[in-house]
N, C-alpha and C. Protein backbone atom coordinates (compact mmCIF):
# COMPACT_ATOMS: atom_id res chain seq x y z
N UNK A 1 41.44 -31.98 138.33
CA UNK A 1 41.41 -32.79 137.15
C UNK A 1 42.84 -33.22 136.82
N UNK A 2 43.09 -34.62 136.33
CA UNK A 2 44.06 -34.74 136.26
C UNK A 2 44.14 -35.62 134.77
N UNK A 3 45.27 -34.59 133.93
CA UNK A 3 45.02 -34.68 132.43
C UNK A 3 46.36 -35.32 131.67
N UNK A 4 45.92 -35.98 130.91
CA UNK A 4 47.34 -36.90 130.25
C UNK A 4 46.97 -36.74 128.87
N UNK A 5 48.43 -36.52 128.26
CA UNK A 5 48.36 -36.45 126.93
C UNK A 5 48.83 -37.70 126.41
N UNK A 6 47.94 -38.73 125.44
CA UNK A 6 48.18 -39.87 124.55
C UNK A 6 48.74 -39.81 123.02
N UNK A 7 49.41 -40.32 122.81
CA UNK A 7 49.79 -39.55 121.09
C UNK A 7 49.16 -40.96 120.45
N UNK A 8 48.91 -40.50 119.01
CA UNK A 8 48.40 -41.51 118.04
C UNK A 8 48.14 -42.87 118.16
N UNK A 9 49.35 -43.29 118.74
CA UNK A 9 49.30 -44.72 118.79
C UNK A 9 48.69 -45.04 119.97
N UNK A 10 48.10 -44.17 120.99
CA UNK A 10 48.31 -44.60 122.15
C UNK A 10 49.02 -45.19 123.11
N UNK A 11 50.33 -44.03 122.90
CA UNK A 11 51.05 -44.23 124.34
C UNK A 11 51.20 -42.96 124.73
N UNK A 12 51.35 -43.44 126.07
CA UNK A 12 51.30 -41.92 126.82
C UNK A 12 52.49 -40.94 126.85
N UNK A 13 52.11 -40.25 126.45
CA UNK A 13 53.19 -38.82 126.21
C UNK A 13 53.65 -38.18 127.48
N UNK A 14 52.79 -37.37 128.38
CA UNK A 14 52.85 -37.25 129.23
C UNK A 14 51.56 -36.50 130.50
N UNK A 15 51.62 -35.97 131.29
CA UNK A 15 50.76 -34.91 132.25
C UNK A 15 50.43 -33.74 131.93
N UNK A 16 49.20 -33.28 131.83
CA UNK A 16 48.79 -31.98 131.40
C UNK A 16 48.92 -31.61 132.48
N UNK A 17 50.14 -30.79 133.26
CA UNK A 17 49.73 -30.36 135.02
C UNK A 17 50.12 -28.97 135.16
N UNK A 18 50.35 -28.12 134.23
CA UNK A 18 50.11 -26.65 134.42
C UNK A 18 49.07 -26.21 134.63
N UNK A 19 48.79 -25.43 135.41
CA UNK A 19 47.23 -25.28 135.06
C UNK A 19 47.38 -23.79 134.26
N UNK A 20 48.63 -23.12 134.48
CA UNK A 20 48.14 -21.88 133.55
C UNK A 20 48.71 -21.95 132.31
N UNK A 21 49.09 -22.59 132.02
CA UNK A 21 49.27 -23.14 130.57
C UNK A 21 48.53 -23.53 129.64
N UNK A 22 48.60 -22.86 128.02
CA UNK A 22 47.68 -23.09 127.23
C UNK A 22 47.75 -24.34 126.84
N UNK A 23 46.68 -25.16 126.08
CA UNK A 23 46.99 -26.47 125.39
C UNK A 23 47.79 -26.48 124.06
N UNK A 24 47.96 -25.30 123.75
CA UNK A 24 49.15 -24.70 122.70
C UNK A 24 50.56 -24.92 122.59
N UNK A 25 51.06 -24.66 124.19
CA UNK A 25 52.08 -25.01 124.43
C UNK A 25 52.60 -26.27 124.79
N UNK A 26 51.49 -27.61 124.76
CA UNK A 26 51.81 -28.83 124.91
C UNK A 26 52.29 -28.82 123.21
N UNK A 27 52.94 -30.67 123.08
CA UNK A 27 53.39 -31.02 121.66
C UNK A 27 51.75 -31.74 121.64
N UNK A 28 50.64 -31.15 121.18
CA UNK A 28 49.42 -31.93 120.60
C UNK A 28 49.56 -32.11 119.55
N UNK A 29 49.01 -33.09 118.75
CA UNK A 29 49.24 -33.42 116.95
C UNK A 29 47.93 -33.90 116.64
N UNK A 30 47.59 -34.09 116.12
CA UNK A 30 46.28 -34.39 115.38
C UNK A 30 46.25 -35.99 115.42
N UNK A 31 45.22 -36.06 116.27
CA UNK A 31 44.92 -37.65 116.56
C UNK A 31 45.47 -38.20 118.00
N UNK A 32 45.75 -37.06 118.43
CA UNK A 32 46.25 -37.51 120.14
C UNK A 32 44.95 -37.41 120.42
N UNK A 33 44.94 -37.73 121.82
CA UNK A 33 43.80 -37.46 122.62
C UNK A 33 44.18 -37.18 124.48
N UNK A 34 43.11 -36.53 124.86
CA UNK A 34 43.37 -36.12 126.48
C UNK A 34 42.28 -36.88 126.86
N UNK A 35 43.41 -37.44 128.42
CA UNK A 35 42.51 -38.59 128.99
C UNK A 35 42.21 -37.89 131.02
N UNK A 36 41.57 -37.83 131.19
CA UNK A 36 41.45 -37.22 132.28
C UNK A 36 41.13 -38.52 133.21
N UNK A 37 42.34 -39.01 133.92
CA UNK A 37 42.57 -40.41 134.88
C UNK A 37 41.89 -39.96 136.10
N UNK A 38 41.48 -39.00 136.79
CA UNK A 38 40.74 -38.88 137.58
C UNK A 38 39.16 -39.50 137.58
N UNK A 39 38.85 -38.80 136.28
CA UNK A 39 37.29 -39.32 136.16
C UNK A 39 37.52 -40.99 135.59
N UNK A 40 37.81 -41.69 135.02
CA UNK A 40 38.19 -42.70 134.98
C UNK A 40 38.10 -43.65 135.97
N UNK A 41 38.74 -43.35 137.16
CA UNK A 41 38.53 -43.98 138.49
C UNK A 41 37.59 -43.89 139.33
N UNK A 42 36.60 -43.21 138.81
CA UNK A 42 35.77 -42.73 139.91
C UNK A 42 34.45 -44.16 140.34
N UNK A 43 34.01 -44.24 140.81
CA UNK A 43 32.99 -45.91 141.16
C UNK A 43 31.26 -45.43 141.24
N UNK A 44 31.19 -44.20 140.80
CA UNK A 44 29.82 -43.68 140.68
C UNK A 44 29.32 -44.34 139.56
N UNK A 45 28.50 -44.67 139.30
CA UNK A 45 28.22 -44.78 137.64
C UNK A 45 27.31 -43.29 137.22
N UNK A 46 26.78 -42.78 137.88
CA UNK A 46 25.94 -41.45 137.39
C UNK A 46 27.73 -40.40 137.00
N UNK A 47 27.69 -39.83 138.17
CA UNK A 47 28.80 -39.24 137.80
C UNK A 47 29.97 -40.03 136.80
N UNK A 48 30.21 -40.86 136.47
CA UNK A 48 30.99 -41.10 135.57
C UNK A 48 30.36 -41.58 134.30
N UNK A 49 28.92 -41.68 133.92
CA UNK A 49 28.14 -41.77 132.75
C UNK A 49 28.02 -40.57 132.33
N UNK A 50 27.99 -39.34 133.05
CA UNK A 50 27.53 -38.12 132.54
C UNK A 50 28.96 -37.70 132.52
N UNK A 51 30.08 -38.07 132.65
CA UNK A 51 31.59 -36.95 132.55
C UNK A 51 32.41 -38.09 131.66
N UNK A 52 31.81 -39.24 131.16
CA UNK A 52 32.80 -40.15 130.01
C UNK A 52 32.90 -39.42 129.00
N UNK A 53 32.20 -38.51 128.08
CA UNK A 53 32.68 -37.98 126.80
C UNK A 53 33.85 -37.24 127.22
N UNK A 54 34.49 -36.65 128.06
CA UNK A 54 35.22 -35.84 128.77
C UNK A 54 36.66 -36.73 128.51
N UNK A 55 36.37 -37.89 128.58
CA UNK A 55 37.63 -39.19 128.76
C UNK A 55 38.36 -39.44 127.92
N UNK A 56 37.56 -39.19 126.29
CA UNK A 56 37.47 -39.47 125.39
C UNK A 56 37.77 -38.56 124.16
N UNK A 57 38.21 -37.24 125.00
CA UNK A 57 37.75 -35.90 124.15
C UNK A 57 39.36 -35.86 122.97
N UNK A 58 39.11 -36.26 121.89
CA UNK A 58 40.50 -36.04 120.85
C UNK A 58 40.83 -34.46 120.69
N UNK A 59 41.97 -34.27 120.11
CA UNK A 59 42.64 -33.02 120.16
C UNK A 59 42.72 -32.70 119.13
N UNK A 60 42.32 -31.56 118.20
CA UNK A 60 42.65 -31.36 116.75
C UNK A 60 42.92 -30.24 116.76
């Protein structure tokens, strides 16, 4: 999975690419959101109808 952090306005902050890292230790703020660019690209429409809320998921 490959995870990006967006801040408020929507611009991109940066790569969620620790994997053992909590989401604690990113700078999240209320009203960012994580965008997972992997599923995004994908050309299935099943698999990417059933994993879009995932795309979309805000951070509070």
């Amino acid at each position: 999975m490959d995870l990006e952090l967006y801040g408020v306005d929507d611009s991109f902050c940066m790569k969620l690419d620790q994997d053992d890292a909590l989401l604690g230790s990113y700078p999240v703020d209320d009203g960012c959101r994580i965008h997972d660019s992997q599923i995004s690209s994908l050309d299935t429409g099943l698999v990417s109808a059933m994993m879009n809320p995932w795309g979309s998921m805000m951070a509070v």
